[in-house]
Protein backbone atom coordinates (compact mmCIF):
# COMPACT_ATOMS: atom_id res chain seq x y z
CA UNK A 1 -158.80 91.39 -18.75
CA UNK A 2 -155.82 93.52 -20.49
CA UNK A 3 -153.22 93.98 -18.21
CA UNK A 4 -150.44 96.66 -18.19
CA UNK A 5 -147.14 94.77 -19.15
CA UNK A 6 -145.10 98.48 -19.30
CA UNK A 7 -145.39 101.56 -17.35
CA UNK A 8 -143.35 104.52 -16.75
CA UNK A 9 -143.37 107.14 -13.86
CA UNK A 10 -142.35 110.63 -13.98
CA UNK A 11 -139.54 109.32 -16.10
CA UNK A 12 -136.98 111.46 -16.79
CA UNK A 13 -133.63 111.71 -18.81
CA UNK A 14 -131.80 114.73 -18.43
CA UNK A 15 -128.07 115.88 -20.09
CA UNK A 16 -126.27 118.66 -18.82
CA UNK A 17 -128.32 118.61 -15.56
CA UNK A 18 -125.49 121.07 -14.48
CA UNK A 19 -125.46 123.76 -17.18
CA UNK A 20 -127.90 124.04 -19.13
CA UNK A 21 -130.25 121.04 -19.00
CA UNK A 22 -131.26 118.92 -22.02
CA UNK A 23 -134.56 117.03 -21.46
CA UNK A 24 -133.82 113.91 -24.06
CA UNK A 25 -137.62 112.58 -21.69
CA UNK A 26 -139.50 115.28 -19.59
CA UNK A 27 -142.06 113.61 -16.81
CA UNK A 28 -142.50 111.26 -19.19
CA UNK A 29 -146.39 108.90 -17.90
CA UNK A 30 -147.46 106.01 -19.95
CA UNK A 31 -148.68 102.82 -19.91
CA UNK A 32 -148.63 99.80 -22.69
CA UNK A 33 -151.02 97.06 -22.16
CA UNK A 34 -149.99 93.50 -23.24
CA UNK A 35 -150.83 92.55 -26.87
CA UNK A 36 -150.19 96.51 -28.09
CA UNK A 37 -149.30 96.83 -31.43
CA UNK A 38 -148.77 100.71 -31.32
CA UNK A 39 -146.12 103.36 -32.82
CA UNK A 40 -143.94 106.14 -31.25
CA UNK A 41 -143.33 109.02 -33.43
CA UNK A 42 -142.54 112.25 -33.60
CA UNK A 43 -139.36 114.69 -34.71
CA UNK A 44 -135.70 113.26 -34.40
CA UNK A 45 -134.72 114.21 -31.15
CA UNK A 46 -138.32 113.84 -29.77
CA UNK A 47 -137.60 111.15 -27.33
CA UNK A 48 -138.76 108.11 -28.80
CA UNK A 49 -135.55 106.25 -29.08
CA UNK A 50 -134.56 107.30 -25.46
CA UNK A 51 -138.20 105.77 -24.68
CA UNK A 52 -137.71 102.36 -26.05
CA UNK A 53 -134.00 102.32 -24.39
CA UNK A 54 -135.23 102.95 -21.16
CA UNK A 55 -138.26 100.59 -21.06
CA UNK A 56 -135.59 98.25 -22.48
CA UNK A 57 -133.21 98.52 -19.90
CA UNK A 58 -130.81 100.22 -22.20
CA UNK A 59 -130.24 103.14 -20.55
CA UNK A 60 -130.40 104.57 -16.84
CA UNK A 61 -133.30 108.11 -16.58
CA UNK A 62 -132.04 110.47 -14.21
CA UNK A 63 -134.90 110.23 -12.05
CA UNK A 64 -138.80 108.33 -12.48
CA UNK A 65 -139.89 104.69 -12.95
CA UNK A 66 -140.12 101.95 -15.67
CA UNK A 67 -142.12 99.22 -14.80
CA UNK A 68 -141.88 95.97 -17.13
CA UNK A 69 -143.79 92.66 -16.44
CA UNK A 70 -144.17 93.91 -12.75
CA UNK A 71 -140.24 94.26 -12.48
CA UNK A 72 -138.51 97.80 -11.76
CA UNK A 73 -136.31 97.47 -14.57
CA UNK A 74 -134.29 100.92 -13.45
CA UNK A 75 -133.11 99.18 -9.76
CA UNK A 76 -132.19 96.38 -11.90
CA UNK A 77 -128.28 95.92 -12.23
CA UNK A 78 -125.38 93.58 -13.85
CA UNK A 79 -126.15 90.18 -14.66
CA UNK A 80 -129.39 90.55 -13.79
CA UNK A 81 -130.52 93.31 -15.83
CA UNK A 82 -129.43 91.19 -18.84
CA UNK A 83 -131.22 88.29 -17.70
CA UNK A 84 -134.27 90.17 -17.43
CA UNK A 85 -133.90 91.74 -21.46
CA UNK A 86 -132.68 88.00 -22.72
CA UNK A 87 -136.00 86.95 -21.25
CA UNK A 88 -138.91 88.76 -21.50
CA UNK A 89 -137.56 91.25 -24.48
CA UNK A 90 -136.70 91.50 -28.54
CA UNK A 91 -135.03 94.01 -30.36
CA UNK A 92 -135.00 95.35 -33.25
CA UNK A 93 -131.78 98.49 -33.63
CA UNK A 94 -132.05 100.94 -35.64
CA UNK A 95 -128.53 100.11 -36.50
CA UNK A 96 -129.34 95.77 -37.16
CA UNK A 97 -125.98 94.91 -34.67
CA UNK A 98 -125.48 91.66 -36.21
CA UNK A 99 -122.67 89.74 -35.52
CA UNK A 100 -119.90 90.08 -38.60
CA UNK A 101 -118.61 86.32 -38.14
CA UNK A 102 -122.11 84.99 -37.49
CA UNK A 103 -124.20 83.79 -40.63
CA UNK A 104 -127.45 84.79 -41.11
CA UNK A 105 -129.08 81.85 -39.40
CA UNK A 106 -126.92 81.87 -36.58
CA UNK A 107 -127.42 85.70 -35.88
CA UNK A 108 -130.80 84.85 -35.93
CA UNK A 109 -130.55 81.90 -33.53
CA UNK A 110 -128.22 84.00 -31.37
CA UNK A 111 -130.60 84.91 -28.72
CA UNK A 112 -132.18 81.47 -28.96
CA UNK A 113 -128.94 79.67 -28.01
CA UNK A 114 -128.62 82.13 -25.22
CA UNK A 115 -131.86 81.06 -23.55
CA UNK A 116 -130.64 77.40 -23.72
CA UNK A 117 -133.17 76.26 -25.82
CA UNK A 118 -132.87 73.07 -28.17
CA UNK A 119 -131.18 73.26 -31.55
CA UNK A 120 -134.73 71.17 -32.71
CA UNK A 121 -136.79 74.07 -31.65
CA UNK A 122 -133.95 76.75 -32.72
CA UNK A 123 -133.59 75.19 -35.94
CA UNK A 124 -137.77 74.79 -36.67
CA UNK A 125 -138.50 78.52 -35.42
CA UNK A 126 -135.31 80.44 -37.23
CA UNK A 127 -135.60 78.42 -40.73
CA UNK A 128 -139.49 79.16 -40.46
CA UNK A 129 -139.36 83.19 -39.85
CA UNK A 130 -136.29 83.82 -42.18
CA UNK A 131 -138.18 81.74 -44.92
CA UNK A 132 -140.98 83.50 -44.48
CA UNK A 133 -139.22 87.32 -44.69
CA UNK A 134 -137.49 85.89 -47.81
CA UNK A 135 -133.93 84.98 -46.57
CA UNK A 136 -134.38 81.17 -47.24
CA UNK A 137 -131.39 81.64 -49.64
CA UNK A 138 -129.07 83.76 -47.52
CA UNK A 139 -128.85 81.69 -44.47
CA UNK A 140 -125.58 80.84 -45.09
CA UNK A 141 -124.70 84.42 -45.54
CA UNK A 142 -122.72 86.83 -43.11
CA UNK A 143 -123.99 90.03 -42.73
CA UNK A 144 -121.00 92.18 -45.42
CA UNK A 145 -122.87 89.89 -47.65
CA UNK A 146 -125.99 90.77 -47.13
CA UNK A 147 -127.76 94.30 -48.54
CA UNK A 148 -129.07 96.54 -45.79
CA UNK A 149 -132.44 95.93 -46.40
CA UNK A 150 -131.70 91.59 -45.65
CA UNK A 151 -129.39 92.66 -42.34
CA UNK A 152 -132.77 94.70 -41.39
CA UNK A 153 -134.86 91.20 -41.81
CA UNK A 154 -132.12 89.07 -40.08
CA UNK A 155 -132.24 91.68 -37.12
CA UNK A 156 -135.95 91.69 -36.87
CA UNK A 157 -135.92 87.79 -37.01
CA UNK A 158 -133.66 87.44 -34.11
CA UNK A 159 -135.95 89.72 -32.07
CA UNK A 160 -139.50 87.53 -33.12
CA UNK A 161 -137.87 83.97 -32.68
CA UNK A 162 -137.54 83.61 -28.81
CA UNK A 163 -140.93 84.65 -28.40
CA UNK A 164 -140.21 87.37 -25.83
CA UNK A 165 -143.37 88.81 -24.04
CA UNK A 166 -142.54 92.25 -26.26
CA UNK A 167 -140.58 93.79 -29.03
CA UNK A 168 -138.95 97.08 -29.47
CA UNK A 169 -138.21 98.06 -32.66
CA UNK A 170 -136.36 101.23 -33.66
CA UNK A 171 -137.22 102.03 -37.11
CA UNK A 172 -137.69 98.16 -38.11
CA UNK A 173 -138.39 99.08 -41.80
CA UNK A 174 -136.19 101.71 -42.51
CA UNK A 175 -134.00 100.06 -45.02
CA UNK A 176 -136.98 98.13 -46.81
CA UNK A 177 -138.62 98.34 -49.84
CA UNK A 178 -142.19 98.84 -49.91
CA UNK A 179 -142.87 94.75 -50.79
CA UNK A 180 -140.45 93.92 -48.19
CA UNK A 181 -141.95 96.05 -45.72
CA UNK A 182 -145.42 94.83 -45.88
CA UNK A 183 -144.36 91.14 -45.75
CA UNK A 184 -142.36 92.02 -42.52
CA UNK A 185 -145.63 93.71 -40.84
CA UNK A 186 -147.75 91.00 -42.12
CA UNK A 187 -145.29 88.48 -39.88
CA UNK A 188 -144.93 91.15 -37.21
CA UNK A 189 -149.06 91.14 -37.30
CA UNK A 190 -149.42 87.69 -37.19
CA UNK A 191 -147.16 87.33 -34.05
CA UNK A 192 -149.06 89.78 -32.54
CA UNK A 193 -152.38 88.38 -32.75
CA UNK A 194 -151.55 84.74 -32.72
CA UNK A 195 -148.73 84.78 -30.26
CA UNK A 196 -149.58 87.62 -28.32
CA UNK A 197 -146.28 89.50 -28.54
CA UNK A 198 -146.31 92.99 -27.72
CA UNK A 199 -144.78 95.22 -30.26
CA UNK A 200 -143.82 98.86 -29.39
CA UNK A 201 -142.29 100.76 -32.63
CA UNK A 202 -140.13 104.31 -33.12
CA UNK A 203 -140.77 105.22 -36.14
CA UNK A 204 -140.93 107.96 -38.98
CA UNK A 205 -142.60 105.41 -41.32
CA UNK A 206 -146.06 105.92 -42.47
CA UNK A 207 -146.25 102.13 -43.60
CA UNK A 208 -146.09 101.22 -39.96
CA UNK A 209 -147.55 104.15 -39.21
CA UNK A 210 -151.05 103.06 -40.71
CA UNK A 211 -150.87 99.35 -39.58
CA UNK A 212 -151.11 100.86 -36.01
CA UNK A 213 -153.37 100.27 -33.60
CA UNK A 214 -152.38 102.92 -31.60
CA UNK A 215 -150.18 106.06 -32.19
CA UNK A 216 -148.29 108.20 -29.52
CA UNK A 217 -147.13 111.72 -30.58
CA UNK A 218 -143.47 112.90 -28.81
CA UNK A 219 -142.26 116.42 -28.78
CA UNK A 220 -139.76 117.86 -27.30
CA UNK A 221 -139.60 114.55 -24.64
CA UNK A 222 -142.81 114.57 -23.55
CA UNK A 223 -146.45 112.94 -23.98
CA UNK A 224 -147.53 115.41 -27.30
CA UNK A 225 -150.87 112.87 -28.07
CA UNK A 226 -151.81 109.46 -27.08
CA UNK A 227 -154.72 107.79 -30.10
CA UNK A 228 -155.87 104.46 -30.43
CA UNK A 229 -156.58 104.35 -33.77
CA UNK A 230 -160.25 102.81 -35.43
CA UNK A 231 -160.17 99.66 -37.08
């Protein structure tokens, strides 16, 4: 049975409530089941960004619900609002956010290390994804060294190696070349089906467009079309 891992209700983020309102999400209703590999698209300034921050825990809507893994993520607060995204959730920014001082390998490992786990399993699970999205060579690298396209991999690597329940990915292959990009949707795939990661993408990208299994239109902040796609 496929459960319903994310759900918002009536969700709503509103700017310049007091003048004249900007709806950024506009009674936003939807529900992702667990093991969804499905995109978000639509216009810049559609909502889909403000989406994934919300179900993230990123951001606070002015009024409705998320719903993640049973948890109200919106009454969550603090500490425990971290704990909750170190746990159960990967990201992938539109904007990488690696650490400058950190190499390659140990921005990758970051979120690892934060979970406590054991530099065996950090060190078997990190060397294995950035080998396999081509970066064997640039672990020792710090992200100024790096091209934009190999800070994109390293930031999509951090978000796949702690195995969180589901990823968010804001424009993951943005700064890739085409070869690039299909190796990193072939992993991203693969994760899906054999680990059963969740993966939720923004994106403008028709190469991640038509790996989709599902594809939900945004306009204007709300709900424009909602298609699982045919195999």
């Amino acid at each position: 049975m496929v459960m319903s891992i994310i759900e918002t209700k009536n969700l709503n983020k509103i700017y310049n409530a007091d003048t004249v309102p900007v709806y950024a999400l506009n009674n936003v209703n939807i529900q992702f089941d667990a093991g969804e590999f499905t995109c978000v698209i639509g216009p810049s300034g559609s909502g889909k960004t403000t989406l994934l921050n919300m179900i993230g825990g990123l951001d606070t809507p002015t009024s409705g619900e998320v719903i993640v893994a049973n948890q109200e993520v919106t009454q969550l607060t603090g500490s425990a609002r971290i704990d909750f995204r170190l746990h159960h959730i990967g990201f992938v920014f539109q904007h990488f956010n690696l650490i400058p001082v950190l190499t390659a390998y140990e921005n990758a490992a970051f979120v690892m290390q934060m979970q406590g786990r054991s530099e065996a399993e950090i060190k078997e699970r990190v060397t294995e994804l950035l080998t396999a999205v081509g970066l064997k060579d640039k672990m020792n690298s710090r992200p100024a060294q790096l091209s934009g396209g190999e800070q994109q991999r390293v930031a999509v690597v951090r978000a796949m190696a702690s195995k969180p329940k589901f990823i968010l990915a804001d424009e993951p292959t943005a700064n890739l070349d085409s070869v690039a990009a299909f190796n990193l949707l072939d992993i991203m795939a693969k994760l899906n089906e054999e680990e059963g990661i969740t993966f939720i993408f923004s994106t403008h990208d028709q190469r991640v467009i038509d790996r989709a299994r599902r594809v939900v239109k945004m306009v204007d902040g709300k709900i424009d079309s909602d298609e699982v796609m045919k195999s």
